[in-house]
N, C-alpha and C. Protein backbone atom coordinates (compact mmCIF):
# COMPACT_ATOMS: atom_id res chain seq x y z
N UNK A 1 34.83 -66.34 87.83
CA UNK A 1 33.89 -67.34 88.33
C UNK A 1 33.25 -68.03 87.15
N UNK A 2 33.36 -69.17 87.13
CA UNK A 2 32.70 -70.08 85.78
C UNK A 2 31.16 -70.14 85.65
N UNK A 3 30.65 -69.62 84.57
CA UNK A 3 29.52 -69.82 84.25
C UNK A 3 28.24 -71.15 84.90
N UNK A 4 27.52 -70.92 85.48
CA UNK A 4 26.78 -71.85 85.77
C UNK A 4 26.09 -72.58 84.79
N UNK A 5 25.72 -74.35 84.86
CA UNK A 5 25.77 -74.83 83.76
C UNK A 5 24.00 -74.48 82.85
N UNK A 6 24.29 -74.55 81.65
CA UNK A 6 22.84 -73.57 80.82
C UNK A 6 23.15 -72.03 80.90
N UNK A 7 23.82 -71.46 81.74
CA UNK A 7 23.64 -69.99 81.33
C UNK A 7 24.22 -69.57 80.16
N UNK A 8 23.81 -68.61 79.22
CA UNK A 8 24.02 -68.25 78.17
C UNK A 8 25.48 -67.78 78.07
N UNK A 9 26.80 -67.64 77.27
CA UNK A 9 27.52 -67.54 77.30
C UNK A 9 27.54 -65.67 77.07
N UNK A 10 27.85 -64.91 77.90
CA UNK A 10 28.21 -62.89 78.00
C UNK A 10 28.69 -62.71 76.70
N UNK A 11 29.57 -63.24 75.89
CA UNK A 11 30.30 -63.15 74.83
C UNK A 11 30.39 -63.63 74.16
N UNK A 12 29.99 -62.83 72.41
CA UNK A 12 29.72 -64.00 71.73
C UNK A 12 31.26 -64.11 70.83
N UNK A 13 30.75 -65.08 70.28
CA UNK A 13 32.11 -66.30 69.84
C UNK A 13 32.69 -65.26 68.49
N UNK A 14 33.81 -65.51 68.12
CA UNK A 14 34.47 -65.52 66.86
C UNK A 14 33.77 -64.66 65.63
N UNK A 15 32.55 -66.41 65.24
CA UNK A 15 32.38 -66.27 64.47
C UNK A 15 30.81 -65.33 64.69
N UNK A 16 30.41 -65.35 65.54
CA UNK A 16 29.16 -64.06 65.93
C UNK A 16 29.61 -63.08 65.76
N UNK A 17 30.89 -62.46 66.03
CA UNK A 17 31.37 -61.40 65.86
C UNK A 17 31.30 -60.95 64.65
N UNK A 18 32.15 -61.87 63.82
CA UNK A 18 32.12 -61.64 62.29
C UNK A 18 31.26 -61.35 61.61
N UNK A 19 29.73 -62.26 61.81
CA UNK A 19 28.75 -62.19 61.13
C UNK A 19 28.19 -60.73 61.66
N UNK A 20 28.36 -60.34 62.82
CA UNK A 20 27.80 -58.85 62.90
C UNK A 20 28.34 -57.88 61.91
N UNK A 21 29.66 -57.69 62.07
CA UNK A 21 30.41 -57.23 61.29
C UNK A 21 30.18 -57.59 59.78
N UNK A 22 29.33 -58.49 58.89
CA UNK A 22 29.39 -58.17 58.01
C UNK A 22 28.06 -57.39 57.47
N UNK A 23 26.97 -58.21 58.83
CA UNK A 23 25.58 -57.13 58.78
C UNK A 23 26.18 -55.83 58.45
N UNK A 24 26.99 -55.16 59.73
CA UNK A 24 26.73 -53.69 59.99
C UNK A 24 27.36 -53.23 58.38
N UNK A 25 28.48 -53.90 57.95
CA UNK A 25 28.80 -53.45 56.82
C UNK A 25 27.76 -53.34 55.72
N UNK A 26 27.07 -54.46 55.35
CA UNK A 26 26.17 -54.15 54.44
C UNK A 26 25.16 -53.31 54.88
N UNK A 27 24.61 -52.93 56.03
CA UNK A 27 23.47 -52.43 56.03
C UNK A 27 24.54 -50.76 56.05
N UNK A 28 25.43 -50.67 56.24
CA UNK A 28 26.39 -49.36 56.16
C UNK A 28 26.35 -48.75 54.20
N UNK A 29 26.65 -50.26 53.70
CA UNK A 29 26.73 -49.70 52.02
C UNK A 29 25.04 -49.30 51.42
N UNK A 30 24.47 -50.12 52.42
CA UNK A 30 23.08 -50.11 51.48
C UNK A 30 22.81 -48.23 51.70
N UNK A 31 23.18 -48.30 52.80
CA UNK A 31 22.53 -46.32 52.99
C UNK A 31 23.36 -45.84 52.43
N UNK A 32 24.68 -46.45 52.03
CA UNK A 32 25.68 -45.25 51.46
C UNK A 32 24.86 -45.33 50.06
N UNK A 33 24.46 -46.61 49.40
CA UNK A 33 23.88 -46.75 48.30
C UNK A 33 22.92 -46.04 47.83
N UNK A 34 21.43 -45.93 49.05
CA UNK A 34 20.82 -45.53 49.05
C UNK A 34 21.23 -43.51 48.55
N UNK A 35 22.00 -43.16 49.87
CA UNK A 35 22.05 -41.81 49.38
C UNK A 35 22.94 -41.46 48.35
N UNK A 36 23.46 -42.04 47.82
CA UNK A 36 24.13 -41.83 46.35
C UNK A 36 23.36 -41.74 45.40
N UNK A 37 21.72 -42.90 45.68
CA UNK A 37 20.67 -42.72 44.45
C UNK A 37 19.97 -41.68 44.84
N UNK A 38 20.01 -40.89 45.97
CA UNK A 38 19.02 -39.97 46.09
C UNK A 38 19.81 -38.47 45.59
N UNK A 39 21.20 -38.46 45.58
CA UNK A 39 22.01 -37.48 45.11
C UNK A 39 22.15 -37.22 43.74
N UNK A 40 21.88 -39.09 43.47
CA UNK A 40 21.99 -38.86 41.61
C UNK A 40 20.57 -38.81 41.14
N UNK A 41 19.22 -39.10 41.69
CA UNK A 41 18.10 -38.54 41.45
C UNK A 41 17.99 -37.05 41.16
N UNK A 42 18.83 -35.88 42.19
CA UNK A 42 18.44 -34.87 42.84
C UNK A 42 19.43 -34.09 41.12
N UNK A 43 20.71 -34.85 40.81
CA UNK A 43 21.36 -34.26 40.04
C UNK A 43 20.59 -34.58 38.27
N UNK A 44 19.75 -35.36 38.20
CA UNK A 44 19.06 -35.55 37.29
C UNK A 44 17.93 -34.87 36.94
N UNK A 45 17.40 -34.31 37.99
CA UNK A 45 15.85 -33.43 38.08
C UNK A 45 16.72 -32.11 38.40
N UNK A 46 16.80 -31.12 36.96
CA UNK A 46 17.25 -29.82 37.02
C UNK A 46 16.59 -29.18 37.73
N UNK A 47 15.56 -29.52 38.09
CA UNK A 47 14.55 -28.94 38.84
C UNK A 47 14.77 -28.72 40.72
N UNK A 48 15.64 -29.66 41.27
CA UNK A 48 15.84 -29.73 42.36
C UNK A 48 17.75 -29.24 42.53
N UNK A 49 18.45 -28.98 41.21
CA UNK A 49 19.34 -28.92 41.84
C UNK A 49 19.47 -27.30 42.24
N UNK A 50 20.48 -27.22 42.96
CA UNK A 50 20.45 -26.01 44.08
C UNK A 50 20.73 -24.81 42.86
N UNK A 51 20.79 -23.52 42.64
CA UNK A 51 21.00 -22.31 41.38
C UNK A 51 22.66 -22.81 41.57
N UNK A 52 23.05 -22.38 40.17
CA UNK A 52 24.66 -22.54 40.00
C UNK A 52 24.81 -21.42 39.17
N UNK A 53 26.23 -21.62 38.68
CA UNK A 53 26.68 -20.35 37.79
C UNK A 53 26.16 -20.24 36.58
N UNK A 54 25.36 -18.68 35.90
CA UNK A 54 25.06 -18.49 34.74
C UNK A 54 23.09 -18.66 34.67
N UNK A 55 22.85 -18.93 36.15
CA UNK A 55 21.64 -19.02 35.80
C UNK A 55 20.65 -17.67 35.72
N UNK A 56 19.50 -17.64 35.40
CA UNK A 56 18.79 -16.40 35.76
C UNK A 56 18.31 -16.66 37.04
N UNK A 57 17.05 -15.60 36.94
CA UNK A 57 15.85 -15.54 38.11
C UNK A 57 14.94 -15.25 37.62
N UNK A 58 13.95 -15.85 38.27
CA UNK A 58 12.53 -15.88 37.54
C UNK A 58 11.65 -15.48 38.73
N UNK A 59 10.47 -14.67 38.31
CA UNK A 59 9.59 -14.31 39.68
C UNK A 59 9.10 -15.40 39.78
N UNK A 60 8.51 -16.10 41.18
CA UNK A 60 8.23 -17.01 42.05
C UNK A 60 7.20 -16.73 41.99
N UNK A 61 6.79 -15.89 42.14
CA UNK A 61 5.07 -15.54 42.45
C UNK A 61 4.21 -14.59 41.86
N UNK A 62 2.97 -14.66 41.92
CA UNK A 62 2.73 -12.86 41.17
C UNK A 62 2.10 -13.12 40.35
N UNK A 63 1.76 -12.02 39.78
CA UNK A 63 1.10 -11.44 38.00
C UNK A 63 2.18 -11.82 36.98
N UNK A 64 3.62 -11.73 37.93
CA UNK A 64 4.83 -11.76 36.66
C UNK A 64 5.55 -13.11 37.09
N UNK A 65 4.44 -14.48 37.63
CA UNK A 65 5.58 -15.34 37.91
C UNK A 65 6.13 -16.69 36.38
N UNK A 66 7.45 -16.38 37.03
CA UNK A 66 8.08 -17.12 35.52
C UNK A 66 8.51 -16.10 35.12
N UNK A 67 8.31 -15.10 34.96
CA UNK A 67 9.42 -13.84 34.12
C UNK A 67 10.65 -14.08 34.48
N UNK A 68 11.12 -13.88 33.51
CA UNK A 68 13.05 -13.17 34.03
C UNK A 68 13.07 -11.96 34.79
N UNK A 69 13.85 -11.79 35.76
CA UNK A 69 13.85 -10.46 36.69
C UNK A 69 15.15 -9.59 36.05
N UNK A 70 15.20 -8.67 35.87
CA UNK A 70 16.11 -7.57 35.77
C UNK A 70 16.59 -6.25 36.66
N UNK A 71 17.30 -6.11 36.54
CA UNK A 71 18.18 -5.05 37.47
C UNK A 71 16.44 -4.36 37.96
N UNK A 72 16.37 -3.72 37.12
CA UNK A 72 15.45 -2.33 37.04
C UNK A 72 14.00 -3.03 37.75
N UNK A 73 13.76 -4.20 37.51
CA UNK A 73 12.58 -4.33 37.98
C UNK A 73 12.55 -4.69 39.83
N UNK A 74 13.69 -4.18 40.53
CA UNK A 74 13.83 -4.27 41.91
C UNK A 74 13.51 -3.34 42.56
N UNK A 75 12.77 -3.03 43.20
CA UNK A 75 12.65 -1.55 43.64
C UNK A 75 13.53 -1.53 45.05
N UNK A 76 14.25 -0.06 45.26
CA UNK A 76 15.67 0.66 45.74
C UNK A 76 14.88 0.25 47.63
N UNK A 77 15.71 -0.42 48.16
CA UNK A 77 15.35 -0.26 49.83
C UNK A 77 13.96 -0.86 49.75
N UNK A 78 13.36 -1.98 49.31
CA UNK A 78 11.87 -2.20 49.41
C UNK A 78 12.11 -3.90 49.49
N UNK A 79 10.91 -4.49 50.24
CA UNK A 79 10.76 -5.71 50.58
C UNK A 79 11.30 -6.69 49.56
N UNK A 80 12.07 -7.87 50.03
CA UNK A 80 12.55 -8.97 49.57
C UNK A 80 11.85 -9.51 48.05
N UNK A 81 12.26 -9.39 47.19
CA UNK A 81 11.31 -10.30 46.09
C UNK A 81 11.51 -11.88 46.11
N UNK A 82 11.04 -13.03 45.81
CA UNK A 82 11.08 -14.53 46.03
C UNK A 82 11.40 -15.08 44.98
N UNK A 83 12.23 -15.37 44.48
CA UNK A 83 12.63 -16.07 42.93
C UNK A 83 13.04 -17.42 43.03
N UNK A 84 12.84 -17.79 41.67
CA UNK A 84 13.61 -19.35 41.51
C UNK A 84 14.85 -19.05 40.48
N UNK A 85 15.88 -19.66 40.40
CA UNK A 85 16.73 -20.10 39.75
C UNK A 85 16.22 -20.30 38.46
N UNK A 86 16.84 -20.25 37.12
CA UNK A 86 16.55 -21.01 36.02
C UNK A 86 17.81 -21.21 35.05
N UNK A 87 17.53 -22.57 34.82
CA UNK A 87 19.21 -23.13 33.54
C UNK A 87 18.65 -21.90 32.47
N UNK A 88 19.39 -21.30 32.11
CA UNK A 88 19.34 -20.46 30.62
C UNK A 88 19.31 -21.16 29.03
N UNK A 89 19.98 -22.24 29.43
CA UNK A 89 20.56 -23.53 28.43
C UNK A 89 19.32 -24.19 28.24
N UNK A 90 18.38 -24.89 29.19
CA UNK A 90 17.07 -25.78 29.50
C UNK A 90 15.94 -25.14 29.59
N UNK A 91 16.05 -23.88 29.93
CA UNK A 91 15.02 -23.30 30.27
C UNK A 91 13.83 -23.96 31.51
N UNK A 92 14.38 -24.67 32.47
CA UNK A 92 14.31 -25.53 33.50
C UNK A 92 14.63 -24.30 35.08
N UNK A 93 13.17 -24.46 35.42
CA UNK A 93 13.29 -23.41 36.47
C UNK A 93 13.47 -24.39 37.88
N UNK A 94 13.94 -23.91 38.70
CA UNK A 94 14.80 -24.81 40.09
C UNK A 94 13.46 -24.85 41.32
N UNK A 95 12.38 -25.31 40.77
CA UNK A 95 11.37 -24.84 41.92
C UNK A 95 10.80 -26.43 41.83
N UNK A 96 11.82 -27.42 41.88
CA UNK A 96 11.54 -28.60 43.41
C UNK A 96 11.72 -29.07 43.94
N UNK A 97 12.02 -27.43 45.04
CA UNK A 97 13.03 -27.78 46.01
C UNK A 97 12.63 -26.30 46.91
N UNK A 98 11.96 -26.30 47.95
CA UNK A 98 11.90 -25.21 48.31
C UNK A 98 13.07 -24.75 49.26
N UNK A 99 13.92 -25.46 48.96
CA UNK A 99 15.53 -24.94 49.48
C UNK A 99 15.23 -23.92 48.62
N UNK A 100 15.38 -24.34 47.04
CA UNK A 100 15.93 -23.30 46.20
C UNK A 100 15.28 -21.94 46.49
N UNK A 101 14.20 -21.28 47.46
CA UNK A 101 14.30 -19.98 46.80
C UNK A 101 15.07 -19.05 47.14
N UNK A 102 15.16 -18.40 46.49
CA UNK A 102 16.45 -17.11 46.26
C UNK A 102 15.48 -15.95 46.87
N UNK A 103 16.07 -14.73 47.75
CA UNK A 103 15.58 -13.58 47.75
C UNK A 103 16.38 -12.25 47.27
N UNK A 104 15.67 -12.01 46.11
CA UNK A 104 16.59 -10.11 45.51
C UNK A 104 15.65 -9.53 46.37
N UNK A 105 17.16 -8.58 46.73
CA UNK A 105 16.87 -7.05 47.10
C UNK A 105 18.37 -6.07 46.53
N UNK A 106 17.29 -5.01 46.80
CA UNK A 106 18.11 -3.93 45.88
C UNK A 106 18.43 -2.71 46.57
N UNK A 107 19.83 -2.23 47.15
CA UNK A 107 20.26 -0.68 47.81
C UNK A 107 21.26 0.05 47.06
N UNK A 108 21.18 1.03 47.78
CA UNK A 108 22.39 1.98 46.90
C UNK A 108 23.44 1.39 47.55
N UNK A 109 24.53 0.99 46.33
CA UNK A 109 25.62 -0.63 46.75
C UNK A 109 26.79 0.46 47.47
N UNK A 110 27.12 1.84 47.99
CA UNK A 110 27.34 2.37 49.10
C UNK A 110 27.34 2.29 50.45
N UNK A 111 25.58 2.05 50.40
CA UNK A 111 25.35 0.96 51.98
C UNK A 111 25.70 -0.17 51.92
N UNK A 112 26.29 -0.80 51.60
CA UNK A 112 26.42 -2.22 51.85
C UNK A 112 27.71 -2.51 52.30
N UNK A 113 28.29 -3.63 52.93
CA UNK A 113 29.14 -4.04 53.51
C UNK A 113 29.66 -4.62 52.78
N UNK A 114 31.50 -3.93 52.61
CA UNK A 114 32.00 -4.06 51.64
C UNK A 114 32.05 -5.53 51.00
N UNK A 115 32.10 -6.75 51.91
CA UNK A 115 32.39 -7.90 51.50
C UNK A 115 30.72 -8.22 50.44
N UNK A 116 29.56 -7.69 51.01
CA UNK A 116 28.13 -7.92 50.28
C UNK A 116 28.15 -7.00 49.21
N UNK A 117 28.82 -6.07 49.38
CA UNK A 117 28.86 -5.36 47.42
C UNK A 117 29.59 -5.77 46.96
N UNK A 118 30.67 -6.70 47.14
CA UNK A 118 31.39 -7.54 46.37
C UNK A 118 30.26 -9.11 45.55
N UNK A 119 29.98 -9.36 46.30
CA UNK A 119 28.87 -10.37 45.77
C UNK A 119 27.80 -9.89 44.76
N UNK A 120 27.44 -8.37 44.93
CA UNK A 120 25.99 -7.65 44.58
C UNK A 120 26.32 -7.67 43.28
N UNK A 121 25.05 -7.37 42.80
CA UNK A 121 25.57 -6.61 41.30
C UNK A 121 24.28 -5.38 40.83
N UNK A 122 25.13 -4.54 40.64
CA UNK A 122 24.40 -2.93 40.69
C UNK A 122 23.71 -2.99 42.00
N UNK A 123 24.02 -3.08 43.24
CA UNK A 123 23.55 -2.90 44.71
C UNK A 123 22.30 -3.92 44.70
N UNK A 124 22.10 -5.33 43.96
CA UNK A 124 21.06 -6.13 44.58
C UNK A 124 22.15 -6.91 44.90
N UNK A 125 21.19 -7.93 46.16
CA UNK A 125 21.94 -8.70 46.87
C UNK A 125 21.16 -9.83 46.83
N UNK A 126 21.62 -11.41 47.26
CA UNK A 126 20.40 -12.63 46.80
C UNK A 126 20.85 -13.24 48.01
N UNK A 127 19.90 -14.13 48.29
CA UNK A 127 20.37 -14.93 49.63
C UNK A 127 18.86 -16.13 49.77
N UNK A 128 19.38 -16.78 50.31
CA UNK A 128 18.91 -17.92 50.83
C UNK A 128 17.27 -18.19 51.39
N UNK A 129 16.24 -18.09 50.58
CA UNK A 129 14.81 -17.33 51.63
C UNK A 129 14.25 -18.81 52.76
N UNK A 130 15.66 -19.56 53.19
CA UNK A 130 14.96 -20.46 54.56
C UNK A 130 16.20 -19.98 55.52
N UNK A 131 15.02 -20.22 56.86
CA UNK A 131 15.72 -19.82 57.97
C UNK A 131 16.38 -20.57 58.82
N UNK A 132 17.57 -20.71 58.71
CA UNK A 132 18.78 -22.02 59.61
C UNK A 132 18.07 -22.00 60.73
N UNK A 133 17.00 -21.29 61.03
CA UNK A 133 16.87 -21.74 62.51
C UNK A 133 16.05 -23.34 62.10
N UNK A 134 14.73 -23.35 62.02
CA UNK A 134 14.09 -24.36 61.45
C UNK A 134 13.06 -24.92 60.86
N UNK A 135 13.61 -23.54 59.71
CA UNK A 135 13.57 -24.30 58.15
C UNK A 135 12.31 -23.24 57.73
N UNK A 136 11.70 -21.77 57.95
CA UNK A 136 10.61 -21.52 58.02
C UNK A 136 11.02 -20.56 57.07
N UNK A 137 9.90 -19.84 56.17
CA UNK A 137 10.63 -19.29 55.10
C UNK A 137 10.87 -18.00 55.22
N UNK A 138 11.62 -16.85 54.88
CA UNK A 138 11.81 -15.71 55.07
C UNK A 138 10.73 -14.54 54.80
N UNK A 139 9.74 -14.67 54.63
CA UNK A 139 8.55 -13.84 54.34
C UNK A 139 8.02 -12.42 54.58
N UNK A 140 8.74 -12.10 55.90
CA UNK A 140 8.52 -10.41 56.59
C UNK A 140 10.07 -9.37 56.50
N UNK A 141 9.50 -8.43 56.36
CA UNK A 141 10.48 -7.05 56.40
C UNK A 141 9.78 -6.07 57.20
N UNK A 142 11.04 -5.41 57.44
CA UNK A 142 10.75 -4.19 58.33
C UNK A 142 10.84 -3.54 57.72
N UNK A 143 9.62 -2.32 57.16
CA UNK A 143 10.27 -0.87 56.34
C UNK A 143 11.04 -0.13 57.41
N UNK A 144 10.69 -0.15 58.75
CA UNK A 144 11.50 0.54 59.48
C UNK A 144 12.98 0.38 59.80
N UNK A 145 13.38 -1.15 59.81
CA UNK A 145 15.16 -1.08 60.24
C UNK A 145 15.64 -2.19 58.66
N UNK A 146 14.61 -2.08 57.64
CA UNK A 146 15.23 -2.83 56.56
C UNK A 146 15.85 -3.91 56.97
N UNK A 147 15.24 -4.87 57.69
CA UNK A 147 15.85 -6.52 58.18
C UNK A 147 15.13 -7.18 57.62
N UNK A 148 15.46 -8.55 57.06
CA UNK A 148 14.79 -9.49 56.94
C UNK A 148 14.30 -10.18 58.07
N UNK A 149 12.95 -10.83 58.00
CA UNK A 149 12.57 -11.28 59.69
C UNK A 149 11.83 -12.80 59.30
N UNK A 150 12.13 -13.51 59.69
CA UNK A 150 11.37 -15.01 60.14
C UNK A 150 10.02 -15.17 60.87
N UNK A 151 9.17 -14.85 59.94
CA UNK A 151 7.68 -14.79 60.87
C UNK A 151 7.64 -16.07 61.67
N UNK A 152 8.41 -16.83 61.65
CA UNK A 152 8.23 -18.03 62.56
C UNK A 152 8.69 -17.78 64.34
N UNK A 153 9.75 -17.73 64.22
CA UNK A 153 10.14 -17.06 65.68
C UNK A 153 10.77 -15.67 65.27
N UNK A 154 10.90 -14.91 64.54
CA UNK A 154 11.05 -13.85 64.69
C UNK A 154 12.71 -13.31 64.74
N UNK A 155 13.53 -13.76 63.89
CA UNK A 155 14.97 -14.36 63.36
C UNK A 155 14.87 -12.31 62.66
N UNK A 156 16.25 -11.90 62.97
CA UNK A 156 16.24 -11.37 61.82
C UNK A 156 17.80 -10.86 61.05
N UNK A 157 17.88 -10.77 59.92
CA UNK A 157 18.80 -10.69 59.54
C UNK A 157 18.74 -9.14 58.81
N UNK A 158 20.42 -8.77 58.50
CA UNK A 158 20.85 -7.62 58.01
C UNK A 158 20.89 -8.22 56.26
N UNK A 159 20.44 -7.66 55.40
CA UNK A 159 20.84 -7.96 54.15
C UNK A 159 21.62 -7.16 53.63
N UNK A 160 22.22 -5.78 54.10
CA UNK A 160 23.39 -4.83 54.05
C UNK A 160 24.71 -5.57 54.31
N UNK A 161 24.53 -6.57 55.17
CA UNK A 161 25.49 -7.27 55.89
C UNK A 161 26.08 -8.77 55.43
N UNK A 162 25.26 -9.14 54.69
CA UNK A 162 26.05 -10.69 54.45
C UNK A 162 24.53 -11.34 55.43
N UNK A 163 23.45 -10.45 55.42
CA UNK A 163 22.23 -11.01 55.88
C UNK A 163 22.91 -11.75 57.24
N UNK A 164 23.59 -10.66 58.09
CA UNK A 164 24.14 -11.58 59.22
C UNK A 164 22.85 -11.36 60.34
N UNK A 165 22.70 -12.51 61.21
CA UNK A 165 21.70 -12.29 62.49
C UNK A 165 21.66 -10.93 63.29
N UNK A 166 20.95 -10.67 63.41
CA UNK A 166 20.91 -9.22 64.16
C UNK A 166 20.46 -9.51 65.21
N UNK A 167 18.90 -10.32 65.71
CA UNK A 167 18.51 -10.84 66.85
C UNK A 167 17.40 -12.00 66.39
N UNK A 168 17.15 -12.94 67.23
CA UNK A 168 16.47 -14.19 67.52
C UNK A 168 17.12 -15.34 67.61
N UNK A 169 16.41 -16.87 67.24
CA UNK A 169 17.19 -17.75 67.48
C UNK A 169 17.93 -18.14 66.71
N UNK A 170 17.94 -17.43 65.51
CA UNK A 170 18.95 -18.09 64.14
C UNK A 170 20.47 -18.55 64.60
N UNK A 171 20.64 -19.57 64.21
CA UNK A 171 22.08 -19.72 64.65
C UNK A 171 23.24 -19.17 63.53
N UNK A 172 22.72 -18.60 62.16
CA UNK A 172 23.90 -18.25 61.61
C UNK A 172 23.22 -16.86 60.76
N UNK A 173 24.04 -16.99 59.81
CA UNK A 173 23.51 -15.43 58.72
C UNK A 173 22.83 -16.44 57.71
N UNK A 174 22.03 -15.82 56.77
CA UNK A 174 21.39 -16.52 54.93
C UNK A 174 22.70 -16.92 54.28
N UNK A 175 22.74 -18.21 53.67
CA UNK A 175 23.64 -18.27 52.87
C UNK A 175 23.84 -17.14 51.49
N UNK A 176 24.30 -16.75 51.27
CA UNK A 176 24.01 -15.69 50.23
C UNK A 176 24.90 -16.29 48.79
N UNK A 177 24.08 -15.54 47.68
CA UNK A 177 24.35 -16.27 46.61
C UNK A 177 24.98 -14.91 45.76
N UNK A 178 25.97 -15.23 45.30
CA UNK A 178 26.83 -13.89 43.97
C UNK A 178 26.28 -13.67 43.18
N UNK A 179 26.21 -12.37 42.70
CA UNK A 179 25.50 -12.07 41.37
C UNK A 179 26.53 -10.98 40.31
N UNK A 180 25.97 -11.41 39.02
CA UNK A 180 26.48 -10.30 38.36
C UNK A 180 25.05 -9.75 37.30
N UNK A 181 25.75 -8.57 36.63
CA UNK A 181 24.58 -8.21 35.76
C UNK A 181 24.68 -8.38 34.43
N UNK A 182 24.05 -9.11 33.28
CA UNK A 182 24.17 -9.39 31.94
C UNK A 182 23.03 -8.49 31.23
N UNK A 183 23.86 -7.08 30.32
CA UNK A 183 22.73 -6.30 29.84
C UNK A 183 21.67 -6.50 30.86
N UNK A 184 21.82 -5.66 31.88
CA UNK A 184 20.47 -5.59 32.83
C UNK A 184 19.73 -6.67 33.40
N UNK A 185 20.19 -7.95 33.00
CA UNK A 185 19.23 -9.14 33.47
C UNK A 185 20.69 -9.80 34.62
N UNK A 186 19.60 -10.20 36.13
CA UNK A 186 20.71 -10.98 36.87
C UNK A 186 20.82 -12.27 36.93
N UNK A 187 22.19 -12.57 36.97
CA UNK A 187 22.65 -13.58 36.87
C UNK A 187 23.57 -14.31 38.09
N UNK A 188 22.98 -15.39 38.14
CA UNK A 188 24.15 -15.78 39.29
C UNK A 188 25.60 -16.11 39.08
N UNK A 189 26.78 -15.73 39.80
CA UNK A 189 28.21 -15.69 39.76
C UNK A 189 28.48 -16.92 40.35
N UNK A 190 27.80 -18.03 40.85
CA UNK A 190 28.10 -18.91 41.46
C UNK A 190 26.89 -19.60 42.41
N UNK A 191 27.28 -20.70 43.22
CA UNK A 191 26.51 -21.41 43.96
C UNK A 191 26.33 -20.59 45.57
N UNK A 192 25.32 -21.16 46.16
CA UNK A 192 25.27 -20.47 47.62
C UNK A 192 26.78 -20.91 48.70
N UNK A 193 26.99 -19.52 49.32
CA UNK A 193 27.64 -19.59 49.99
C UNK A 193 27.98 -20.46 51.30
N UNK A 194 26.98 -21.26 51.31
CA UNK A 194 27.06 -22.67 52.78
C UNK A 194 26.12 -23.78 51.53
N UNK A 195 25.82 -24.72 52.48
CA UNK A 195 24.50 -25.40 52.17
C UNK A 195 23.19 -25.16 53.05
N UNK A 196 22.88 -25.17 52.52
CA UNK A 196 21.16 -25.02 52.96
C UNK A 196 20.48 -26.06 53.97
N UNK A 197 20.52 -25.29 55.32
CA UNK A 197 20.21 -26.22 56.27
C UNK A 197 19.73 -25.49 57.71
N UNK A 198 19.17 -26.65 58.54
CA UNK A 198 18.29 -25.88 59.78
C UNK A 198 18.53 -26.70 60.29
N UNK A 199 18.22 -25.94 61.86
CA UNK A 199 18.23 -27.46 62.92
C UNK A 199 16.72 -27.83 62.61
N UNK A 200 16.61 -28.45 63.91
CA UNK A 200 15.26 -29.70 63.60
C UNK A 200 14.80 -29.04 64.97
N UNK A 201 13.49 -28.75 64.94
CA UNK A 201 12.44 -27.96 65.93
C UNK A 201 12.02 -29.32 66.70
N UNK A 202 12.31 -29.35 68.49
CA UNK A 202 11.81 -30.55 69.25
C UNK A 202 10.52 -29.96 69.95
């Protein structure tokens, strides 16, 4: 049925088309642009990039924060310690980014699940201290069933295990990070095992 005369034409022409199409494109590069400068910001500030291989750990908090942590200073089956990353090279500690913190803990590497004493070094284990559920930081332990727990909703994970969910809403395990031991001081064997991420709380 033919358009009545003045009504706006349903479809636009040719060249409307095109010109959308070159909007959506540019406004497509500008964000690709955009997050490329925010990736190469993030890779410029040693400070935000995520721990990699060869770095230390430094206490996060405390009487001893900024120290280097060592094997010995973990105590055996006892609450999570909170560390940052640090370049050894820069002396540039990884704390801006509260992705980055790391949690040591330390068992007799017997208990542990064989694939997590493969990662450990002398029975500590490191992992991820935010919670995939969303985003809250790992802060509570049980002396009683040795879990890590999410004071937020109450998430908890096995750190014997590859810090896998045991019960709440977490949707996955801690990313966990490799370690080895250099003369008694730990070191990371590599980057975290996922990326670091949560859903979004509605």
């Amino acid at each position: 049925m033919p358009a009545s005369p003045g009504a706006p034409d349903c479809y636009p022409s040719p060249a409307m088309r095109n010109r959308r199409m070159v909007l959506k494109s540019a406004l497509g590069l500008g964000l690709a642009v955009r997050g490329l400068n925010v990736l190469q910001a993030q890779e410029d500030d040693p400070r935000r990039v995520r721990p990699r291989e060869g770095d230390r750990f430094v206490f996060a908090f405390g009487p001893r924060q900024g120290e280097t942590i060592r094997l010995d200073d973990l105590a055996m089956a006892s609450e999570q310690v909170i560390s940052w990353a640090m370049d050894p090279a820069s002396g540039a500690v990884r704390d801006g980014s509260r992705l980055n913190q790391v949690l040591l803990l330390r068992f007799e590497p017997d208990s542990l699940a064989p694939k997590t004493r493969e990662a450990s070094a002398g029975g500590v284990v490191a992992y991820s201290g935010i919670c995939p559920h969303t985003g809250c930081d790992i802060e509570d332990w049980s002396e009683e069933t040795e879990f890590l727990i999410c004071s937020c909703h109450e998430s908890e994970f096995d750190p014997r295990d590859g810090a896998e969910v045991i019960s709440g809403p977490a949707p996955r395990r801690l990313p966990s990070l490799p370690l080895r031991s250099e003369d008694g001081v730990l070191v990371a064997a590599g980057g975290f095992s996922a990326t670091i991420r949560f859903e979004r709380e509605f």
